[in-house]
C-alpha atoms as a PDB file:
ATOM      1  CA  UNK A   1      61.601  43.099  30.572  1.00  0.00           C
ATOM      2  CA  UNK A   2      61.676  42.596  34.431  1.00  0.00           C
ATOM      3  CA  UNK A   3      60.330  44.614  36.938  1.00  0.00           C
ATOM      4  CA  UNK A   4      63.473  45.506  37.627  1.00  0.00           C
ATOM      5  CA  UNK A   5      64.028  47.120  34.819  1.00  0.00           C
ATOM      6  CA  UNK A   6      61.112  48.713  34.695  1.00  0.00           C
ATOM      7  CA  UNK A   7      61.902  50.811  37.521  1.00  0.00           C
ATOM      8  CA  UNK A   8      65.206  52.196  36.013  1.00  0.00           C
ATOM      9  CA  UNK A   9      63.092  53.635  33.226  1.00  0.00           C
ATOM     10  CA  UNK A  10      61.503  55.868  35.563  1.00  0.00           C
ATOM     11  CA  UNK A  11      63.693  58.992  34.177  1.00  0.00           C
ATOM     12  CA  UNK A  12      64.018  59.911  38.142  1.00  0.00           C
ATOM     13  CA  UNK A  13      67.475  62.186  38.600  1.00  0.00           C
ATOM     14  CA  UNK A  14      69.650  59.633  40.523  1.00  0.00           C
ATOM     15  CA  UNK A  15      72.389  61.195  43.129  1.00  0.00           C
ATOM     16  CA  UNK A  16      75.078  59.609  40.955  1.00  0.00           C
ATOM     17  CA  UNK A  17      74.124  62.066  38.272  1.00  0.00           C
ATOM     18  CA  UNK A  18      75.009  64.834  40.507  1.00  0.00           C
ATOM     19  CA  UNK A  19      78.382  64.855  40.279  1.00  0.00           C
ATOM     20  CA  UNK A  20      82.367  63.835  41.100  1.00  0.00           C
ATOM     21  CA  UNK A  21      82.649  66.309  43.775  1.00  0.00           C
ATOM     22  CA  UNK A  22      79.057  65.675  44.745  1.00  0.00           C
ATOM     23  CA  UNK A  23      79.969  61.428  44.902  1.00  0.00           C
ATOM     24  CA  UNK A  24      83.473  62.417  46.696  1.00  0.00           C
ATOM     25  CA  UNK A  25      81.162  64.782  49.486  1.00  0.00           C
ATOM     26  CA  UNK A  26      78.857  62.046  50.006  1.00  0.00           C
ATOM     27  CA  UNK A  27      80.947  59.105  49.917  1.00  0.00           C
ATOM     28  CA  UNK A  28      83.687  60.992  52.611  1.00  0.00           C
ATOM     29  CA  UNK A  29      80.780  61.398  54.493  1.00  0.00           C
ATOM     30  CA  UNK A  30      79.531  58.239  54.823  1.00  0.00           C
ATOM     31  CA  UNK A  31      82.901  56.646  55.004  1.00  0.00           C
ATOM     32  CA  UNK A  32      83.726  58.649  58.124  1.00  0.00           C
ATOM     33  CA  UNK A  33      80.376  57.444  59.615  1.00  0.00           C
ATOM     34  CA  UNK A  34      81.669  53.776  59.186  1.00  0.00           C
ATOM     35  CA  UNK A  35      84.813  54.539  60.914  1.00  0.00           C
ATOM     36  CA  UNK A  36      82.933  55.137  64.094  1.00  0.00           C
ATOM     37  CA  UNK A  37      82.014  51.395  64.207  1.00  0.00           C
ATOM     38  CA  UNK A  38      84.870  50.048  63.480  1.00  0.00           C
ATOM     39  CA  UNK A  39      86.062  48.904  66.620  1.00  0.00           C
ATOM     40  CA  UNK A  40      82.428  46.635  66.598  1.00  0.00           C
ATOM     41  CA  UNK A  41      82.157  45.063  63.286  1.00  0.00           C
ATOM     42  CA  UNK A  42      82.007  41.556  62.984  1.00  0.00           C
ATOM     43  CA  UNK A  43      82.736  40.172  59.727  1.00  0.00           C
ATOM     44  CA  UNK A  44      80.126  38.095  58.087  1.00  0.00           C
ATOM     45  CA  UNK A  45      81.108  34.663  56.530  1.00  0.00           C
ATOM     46  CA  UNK A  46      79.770  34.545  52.608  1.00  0.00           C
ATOM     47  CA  UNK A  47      78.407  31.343  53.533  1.00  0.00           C
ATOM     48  CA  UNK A  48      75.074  32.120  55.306  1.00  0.00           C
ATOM     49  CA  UNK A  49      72.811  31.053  52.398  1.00  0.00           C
ATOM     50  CA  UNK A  50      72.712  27.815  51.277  1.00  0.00           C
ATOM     51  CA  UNK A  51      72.005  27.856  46.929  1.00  0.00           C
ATOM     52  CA  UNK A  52      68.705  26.573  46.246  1.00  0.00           C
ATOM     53  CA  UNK A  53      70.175  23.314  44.560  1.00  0.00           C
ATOM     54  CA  UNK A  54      73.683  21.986  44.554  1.00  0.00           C
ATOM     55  CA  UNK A  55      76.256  19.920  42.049  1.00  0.00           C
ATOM     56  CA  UNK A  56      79.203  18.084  43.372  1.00  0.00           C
ATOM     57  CA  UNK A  57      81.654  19.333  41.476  1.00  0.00           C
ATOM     58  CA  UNK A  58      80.922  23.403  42.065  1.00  0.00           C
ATOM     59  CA  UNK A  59      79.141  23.396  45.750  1.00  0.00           C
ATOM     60  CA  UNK A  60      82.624  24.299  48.034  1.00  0.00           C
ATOM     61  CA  UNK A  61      81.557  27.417  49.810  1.00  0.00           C
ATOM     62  CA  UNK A  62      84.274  30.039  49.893  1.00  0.00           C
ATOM     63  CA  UNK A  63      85.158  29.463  53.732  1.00  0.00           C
ATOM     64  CA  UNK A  64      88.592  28.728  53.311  1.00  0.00           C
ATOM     65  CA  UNK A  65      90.289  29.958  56.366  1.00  0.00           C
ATOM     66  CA  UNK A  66      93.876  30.701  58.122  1.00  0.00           C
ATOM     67  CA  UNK A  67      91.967  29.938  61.995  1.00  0.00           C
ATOM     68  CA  UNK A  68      88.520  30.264  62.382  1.00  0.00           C
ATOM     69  CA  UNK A  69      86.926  33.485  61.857  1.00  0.00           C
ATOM     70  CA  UNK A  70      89.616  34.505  59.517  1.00  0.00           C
ATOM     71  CA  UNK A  71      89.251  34.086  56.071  1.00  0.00           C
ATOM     72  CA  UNK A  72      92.303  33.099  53.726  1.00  0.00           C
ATOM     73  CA  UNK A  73      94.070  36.097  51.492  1.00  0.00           C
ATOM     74  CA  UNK A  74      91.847  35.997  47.995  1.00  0.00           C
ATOM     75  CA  UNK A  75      94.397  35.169  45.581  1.00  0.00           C
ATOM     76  CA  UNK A  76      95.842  37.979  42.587  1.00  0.00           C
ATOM     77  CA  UNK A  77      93.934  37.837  39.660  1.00  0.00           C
ATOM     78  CA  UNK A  78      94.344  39.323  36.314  1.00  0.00           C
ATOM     79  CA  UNK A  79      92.160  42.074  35.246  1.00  0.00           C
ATOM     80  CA  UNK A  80      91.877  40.505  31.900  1.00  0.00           C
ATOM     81  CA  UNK A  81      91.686  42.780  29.039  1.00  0.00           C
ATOM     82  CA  UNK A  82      88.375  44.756  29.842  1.00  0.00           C
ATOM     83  CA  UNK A  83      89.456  46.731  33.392  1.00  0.00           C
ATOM     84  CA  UNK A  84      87.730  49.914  32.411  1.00  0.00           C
ATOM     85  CA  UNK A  85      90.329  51.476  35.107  1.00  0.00           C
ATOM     86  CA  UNK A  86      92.649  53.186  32.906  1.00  0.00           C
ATOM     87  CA  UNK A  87      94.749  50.464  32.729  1.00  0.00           C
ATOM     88  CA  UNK A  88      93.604  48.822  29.117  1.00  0.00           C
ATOM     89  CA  UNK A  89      91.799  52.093  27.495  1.00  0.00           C
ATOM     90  CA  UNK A  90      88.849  53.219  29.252  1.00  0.00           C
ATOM     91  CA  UNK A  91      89.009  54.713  32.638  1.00  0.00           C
ATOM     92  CA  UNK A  92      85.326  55.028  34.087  1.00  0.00           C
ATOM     93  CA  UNK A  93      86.954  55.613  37.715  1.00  0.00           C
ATOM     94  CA  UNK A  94      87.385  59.093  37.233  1.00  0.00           C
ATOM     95  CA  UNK A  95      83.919  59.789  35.481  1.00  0.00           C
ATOM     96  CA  UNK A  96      81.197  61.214  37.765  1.00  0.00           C
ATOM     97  CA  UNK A  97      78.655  58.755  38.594  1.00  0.00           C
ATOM     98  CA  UNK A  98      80.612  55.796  38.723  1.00  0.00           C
ATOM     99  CA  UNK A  99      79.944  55.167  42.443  1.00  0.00           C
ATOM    100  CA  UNK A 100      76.529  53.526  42.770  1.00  0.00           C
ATOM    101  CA  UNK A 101      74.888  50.395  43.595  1.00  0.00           C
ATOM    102  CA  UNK A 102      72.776  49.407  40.993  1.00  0.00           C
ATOM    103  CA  UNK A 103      74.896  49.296  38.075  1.00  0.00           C
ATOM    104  CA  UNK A 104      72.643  47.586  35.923  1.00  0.00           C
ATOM    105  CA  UNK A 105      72.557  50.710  33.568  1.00  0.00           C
ATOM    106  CA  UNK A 106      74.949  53.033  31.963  1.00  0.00           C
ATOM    107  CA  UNK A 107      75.988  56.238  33.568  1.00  0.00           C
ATOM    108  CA  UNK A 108      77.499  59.295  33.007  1.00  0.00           C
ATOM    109  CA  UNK A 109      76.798  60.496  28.471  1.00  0.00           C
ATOM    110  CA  UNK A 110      76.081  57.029  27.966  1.00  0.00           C
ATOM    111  CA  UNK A 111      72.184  55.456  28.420  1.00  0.00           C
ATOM    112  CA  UNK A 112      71.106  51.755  28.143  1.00  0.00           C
ATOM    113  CA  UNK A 113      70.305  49.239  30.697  1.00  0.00           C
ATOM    114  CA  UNK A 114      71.962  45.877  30.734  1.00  0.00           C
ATOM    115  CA  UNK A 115      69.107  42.697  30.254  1.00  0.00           C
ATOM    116  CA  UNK A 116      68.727  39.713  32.580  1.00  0.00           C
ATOM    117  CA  UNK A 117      67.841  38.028  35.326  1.00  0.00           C
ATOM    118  CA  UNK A 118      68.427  40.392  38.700  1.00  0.00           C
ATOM    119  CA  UNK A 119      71.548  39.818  40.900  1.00  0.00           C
ATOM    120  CA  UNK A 120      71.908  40.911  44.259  1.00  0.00           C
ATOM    121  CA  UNK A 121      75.926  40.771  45.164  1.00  0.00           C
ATOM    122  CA  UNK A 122      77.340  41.385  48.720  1.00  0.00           C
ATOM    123  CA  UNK A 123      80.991  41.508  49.581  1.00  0.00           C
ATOM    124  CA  UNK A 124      82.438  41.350  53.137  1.00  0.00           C
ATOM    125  CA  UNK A 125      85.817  42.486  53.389  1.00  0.00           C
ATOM    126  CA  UNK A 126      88.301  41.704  56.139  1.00  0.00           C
ATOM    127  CA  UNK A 127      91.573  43.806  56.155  1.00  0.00           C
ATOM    128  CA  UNK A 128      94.131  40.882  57.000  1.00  0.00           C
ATOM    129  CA  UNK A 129      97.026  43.361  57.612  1.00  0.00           C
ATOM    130  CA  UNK A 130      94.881  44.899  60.867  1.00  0.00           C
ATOM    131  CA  UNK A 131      93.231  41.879  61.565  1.00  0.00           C
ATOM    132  CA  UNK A 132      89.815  44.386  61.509  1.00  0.00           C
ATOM    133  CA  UNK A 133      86.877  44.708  58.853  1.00  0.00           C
ATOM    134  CA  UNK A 134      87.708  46.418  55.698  1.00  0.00           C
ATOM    135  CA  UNK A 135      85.683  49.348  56.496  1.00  0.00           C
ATOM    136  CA  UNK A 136      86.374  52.563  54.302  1.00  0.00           C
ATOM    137  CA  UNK A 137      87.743  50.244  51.484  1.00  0.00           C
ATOM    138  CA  UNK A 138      86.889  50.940  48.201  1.00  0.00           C
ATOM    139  CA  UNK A 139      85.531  48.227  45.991  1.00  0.00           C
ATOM    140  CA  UNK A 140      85.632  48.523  41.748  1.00  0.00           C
ATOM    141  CA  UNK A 141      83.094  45.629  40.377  1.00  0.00           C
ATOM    142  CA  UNK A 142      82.975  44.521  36.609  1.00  0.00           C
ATOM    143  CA  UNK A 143      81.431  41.850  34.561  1.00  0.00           C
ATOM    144  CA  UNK A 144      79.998  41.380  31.329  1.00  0.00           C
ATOM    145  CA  UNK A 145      76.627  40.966  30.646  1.00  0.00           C
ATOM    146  CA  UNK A 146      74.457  37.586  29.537  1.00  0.00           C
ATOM    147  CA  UNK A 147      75.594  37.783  26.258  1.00  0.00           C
ATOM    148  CA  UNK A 148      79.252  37.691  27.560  1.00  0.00           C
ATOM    149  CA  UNK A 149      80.348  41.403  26.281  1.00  0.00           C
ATOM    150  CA  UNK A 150      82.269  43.704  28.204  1.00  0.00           C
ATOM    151  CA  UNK A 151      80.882  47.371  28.190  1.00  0.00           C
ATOM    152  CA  UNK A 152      83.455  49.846  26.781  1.00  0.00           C
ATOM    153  CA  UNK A 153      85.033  47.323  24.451  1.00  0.00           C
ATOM    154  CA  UNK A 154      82.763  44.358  23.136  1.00  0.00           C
ATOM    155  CA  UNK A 155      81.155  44.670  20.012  1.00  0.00           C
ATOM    156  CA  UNK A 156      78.108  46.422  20.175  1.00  0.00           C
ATOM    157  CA  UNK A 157      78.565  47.616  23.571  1.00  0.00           C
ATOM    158  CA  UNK A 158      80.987  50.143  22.927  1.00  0.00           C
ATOM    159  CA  UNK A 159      78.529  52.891  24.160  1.00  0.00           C
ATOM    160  CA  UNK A 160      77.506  51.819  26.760  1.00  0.00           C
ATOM    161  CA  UNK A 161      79.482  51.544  30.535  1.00  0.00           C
ATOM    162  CA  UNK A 162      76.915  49.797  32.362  1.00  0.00           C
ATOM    163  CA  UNK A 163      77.504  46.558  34.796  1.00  0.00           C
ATOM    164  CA  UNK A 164      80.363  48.753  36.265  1.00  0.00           C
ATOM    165  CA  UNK A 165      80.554  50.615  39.149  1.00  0.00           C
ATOM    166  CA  UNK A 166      82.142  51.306  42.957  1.00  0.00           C
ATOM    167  CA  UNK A 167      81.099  51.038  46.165  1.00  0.00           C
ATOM    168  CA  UNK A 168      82.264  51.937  49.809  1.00  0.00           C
ATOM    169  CA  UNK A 169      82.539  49.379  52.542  1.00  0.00           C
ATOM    170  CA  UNK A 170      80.558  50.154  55.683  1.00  0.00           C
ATOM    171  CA  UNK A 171      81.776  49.788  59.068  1.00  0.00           C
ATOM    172  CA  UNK A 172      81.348  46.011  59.050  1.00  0.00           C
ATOM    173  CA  UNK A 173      83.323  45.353  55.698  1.00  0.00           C
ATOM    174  CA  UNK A 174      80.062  45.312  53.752  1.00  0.00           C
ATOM    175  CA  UNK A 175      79.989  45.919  49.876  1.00  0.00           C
ATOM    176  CA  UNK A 176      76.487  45.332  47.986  1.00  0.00           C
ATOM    177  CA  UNK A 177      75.796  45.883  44.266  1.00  0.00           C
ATOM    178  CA  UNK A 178      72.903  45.693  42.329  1.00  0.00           C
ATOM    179  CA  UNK A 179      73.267  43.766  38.612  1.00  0.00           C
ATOM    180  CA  UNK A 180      72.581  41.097  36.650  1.00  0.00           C
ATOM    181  CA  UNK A 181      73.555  37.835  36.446  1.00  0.00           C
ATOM    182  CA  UNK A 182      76.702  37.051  34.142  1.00  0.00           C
ATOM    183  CA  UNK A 183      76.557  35.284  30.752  1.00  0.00           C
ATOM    184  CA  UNK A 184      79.077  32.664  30.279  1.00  0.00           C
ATOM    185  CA  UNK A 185      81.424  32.996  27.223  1.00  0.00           C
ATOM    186  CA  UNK A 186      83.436  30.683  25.449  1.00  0.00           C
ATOM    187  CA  UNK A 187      86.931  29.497  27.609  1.00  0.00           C
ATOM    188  CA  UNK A 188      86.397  31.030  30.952  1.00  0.00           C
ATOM    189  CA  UNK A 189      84.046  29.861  33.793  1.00  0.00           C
ATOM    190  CA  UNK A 190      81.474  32.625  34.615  1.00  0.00           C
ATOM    191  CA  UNK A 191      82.836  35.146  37.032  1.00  0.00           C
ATOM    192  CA  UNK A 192      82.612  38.531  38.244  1.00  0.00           C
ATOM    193  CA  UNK A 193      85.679  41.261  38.243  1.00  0.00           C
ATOM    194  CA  UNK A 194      86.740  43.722  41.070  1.00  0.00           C
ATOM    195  CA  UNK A 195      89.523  45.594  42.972  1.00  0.00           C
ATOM    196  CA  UNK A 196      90.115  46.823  46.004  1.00  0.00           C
ATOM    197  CA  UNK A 197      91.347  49.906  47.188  1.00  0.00           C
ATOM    198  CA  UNK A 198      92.174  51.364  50.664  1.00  0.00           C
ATOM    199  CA  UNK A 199      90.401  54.450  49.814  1.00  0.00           C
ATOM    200  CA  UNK A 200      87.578  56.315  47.706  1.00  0.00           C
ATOM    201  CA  UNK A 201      90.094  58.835  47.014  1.00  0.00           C
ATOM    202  CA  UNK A 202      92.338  56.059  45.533  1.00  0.00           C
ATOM    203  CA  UNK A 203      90.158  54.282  43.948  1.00  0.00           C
ATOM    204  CA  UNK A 204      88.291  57.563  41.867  1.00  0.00           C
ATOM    205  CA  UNK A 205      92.465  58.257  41.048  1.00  0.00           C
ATOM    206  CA  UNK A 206      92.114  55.644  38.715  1.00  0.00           C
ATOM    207  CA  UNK A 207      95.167  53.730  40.323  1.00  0.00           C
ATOM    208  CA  UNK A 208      96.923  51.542  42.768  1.00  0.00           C
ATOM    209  CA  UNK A 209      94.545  49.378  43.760  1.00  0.00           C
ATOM    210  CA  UNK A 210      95.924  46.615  46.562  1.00  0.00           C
ATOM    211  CA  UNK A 211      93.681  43.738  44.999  1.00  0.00           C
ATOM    212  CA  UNK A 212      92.695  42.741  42.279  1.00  0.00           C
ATOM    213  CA  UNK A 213      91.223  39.382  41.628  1.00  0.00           C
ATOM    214  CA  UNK A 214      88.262  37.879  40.588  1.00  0.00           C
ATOM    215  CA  UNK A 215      84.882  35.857  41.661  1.00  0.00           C
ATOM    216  CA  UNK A 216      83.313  32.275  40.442  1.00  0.00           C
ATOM    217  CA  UNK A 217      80.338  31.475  40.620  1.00  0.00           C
ATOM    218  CA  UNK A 218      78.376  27.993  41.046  1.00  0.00           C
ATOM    219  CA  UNK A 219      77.811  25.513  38.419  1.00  0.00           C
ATOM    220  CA  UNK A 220      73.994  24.852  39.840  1.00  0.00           C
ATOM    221  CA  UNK A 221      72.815  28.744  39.956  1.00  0.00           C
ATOM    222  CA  UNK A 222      74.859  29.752  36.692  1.00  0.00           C
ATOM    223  CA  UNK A 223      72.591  26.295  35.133  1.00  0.00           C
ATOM    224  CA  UNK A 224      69.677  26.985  36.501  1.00  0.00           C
ATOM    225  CA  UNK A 225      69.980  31.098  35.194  1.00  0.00           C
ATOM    226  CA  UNK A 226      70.795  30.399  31.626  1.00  0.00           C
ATOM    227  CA  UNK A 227      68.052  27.903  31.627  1.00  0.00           C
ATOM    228  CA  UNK A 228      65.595  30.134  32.865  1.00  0.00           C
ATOM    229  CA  UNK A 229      66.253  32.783  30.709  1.00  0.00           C
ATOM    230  CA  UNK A 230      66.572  32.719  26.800  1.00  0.00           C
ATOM    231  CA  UNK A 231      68.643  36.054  26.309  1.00  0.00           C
ATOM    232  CA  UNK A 232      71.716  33.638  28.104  1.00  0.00           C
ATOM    233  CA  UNK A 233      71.307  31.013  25.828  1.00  0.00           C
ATOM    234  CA  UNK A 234      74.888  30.866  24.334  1.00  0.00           C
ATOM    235  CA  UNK A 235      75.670  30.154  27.600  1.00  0.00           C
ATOM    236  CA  UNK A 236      74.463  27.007  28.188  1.00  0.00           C
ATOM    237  CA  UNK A 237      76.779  25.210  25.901  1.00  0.00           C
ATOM    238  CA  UNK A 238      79.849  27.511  26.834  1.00  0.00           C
ATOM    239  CA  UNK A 239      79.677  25.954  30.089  1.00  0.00           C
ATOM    240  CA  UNK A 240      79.176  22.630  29.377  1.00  0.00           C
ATOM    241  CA  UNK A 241      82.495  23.026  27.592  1.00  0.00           C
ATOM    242  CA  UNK A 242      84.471  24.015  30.693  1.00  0.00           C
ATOM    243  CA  UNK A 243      85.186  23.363  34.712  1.00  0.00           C
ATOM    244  CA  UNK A 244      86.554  25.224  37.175  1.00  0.00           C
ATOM    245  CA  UNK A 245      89.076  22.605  36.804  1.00  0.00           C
ATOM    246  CA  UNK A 246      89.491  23.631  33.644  1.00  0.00           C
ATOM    247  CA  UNK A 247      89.515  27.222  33.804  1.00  0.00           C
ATOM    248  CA  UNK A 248      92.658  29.211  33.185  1.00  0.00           C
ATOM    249  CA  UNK A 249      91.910  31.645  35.797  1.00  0.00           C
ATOM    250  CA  UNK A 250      90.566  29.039  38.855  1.00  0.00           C
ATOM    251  CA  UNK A 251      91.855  26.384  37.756  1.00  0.00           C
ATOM    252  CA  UNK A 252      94.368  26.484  40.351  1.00  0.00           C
ATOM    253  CA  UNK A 253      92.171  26.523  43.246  1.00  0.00           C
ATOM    254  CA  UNK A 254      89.046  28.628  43.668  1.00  0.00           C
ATOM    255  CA  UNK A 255      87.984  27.820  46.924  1.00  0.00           C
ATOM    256  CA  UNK A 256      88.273  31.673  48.149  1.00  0.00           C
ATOM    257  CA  UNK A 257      86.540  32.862  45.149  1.00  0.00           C
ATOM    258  CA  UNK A 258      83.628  30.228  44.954  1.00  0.00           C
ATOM    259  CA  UNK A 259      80.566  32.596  45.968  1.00  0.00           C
ATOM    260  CA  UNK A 260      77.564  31.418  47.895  1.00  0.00           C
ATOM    261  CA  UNK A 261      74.637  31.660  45.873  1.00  0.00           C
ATOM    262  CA  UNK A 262      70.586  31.542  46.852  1.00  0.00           C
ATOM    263  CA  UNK A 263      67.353  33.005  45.686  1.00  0.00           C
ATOM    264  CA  UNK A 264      65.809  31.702  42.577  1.00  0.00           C
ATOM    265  CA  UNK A 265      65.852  33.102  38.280  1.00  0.00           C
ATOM    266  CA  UNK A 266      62.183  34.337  39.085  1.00  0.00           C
ATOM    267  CA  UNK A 267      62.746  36.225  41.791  1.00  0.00           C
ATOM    268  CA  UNK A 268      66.667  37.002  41.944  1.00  0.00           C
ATOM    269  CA  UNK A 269      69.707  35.902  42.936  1.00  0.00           C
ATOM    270  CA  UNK A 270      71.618  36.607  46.139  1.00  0.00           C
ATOM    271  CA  UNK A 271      75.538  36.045  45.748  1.00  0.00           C
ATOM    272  CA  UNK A 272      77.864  36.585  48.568  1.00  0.00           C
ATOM    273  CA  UNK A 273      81.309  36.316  49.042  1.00  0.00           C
ATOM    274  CA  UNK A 274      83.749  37.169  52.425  1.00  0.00           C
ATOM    275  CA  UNK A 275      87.181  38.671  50.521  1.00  0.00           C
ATOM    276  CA  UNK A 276      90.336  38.510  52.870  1.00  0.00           C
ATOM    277  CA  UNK A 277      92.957  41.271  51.545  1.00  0.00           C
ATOM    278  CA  UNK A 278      96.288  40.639  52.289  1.00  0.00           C
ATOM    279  CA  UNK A 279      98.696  43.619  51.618  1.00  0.00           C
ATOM    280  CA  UNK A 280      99.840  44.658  48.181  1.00  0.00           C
ATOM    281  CA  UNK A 281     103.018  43.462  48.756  1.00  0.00           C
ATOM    282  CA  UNK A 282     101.895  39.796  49.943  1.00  0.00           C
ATOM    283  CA  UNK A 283      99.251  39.216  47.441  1.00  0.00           C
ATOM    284  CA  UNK A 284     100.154  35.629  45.150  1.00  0.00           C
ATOM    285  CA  UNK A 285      99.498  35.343  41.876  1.00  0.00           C
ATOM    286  CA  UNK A 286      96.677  32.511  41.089  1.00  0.00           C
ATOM    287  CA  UNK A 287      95.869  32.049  37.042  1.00  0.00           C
ATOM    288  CA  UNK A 288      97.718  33.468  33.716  1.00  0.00           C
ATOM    289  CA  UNK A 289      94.806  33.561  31.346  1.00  0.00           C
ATOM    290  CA  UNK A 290      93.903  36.571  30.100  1.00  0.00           C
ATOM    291  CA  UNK A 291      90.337  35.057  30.068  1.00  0.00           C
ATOM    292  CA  UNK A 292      89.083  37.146  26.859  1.00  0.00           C
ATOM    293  CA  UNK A 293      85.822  36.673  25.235  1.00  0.00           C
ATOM    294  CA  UNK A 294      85.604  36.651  21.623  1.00  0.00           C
ATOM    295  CA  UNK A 295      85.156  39.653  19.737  1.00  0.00           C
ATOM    296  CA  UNK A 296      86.565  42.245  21.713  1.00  0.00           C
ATOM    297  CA  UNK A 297      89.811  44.332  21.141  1.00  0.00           C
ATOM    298  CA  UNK A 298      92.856  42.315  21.962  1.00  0.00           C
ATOM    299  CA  UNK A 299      90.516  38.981  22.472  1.00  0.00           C
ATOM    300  CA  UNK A 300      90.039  35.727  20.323  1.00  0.00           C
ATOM    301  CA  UNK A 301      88.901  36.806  17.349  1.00  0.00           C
ATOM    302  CA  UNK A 302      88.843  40.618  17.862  1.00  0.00           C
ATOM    303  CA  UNK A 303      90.845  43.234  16.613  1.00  0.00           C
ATOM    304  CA  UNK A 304      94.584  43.171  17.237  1.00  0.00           C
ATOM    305  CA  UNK A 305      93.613  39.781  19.232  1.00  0.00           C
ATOM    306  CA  UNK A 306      94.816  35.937  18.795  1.00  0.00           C
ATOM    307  CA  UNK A 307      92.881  33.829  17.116  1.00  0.00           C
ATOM    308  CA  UNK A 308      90.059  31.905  19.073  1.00  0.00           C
ATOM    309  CA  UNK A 309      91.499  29.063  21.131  1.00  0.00           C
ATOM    310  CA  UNK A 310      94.543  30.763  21.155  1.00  0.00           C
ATOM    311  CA  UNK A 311      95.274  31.767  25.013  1.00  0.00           C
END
């Protein structure tokens, strides 16, 4: 187990165990604080860090842009069938604890920690509709962990809620969550989850969020991950069976959802991504899969699911 691990098994009381009304006092707080500097935040293009190695075929940075400065409205995604928002089952949005940082672990009546190689993700948010940072904007981030399984609902996992959680942008736009690394499962490219809401107070509702989409994630740090680490070795042959090309979510184009990545297995990896969010009512649809991994209620090969192959 990694050091960082090690440290969440410290049996410390964390402030999101304190509380919904406690994570609504704190979070109103700090959101007002951000406010204040609105009217001096720059946003921050995802591209500053260069990945350690690159591939061809997966090194685009996610720079795509209307005029400089500005970067292009991040396509609609679907949610697939693992949202933990209420939507599909589970609703961790209106549990206590769910906003937090590090959401390596579980939260809330539920204990584990998910395994694998650290994962340092930072969002910058631009509000297109005011032209401005995104500050006070709510972001819900999901992903399954390196064995591909989607807390909540996958097979074994059931109990657990971990690699979910919510965060507050600052007065810049920022978003940063602590995790792990993705596994990649069979059919879908690996990628991370998340919506956006205007609010905390929307987003802890459980509903209306104004974005929801979806990140990728490079071919040469996803490689040189699972190759690092045994625990993600199914993954190395689920990618070599698919592309981004190929992918029924970015197939279409993924050039404002292809994250910069840097940092290295041993030490961690950095991903960042600049998000511009259009308004609800001008966000396009990009992708129709449902992107399901197997085993999983409603996914290939899981209960009440198609057959694998079959989406």
């Amino acid at each position: 187990m990694s050091a960082h691990h090690a440290r969440r098994g410290d049996g410390a009381v964390h402030e999101h165990d304190l509380g919904l009304a406690h994570d609504m006092r704190v979070l109103s707080r700090r959101t007002a604080l951000s406010f204040l500097g609105i009217a001096g935040a720059a946003t921050v293009a995802a591209g500053c860090a260069a990945t350690t190695t690159r591939t061809t075929a997966t090194s685009t940075t996610s720079t795509a842009a209307t005029t400089a400065g500005t970067p292009a409205a991040i396509p609609q995604e679907t949610a697939g069938p693992y949202p933990g928002d209420g939507s599909n089952g589970p609703n961790v949005l209106i549990e206590s604890g769910v906003v937090r940082r590090d959401i390596t672990g579980s939260f809330g009546s539920y204990s584990g920690v998910a395994e694998g190689v650290p994962m340092k993700l930072e969002l910058t948010l631009q509000d297109l509709a005011q032209s401005a940072a995104g500050a006070g904007m709510a972001v819900y981030l999901w992903h399954c962990d390196r064995d591909g399984k989607y807390s909540l609902y996958s097979d074994g996992v059931t109990t657990q809620n971990y690699l979910r959680g919510v965060q507050v942008a600052d007065a810049d736009g920022k978003v940063s969550f602590e995790s792990v690394f993705p596994g990649c499962y069979s059919g879908r490219w690996t990628h991370i989850h998340f919506e956006v809401y205007d609010s905390l107070a929307v987003a802890v509702a459980g509903d209306n969020a104004r974005l929801t989409s979806q990140i990728a994630l490079p071919q040469d740090a996803c490689s040189a991950v699972y190759a690092y680490d045994s625990g993600y070795g199914k993954s190395i042959p689920n990618l070599a069976d698919t592309s981004l090309a190929s992918d029924n979510v970015f197939g279409d184009g993924w050039d404002a959802e292809l994250a910069t990545v840097s940092g290295t297995p041993a030490s961690g990896m950095s991903v960042a991504l600049t998000i511009g969010v259009a308004e609800k009512s001008e966000n396009t649809q990009s992708g129709t899969g449902l992107g399901a991994p197997p085993g999983g209620p409603g996914g290939p090969g899981g209960p009440g699911g198609p057959p694998p192959g079959g989406r």
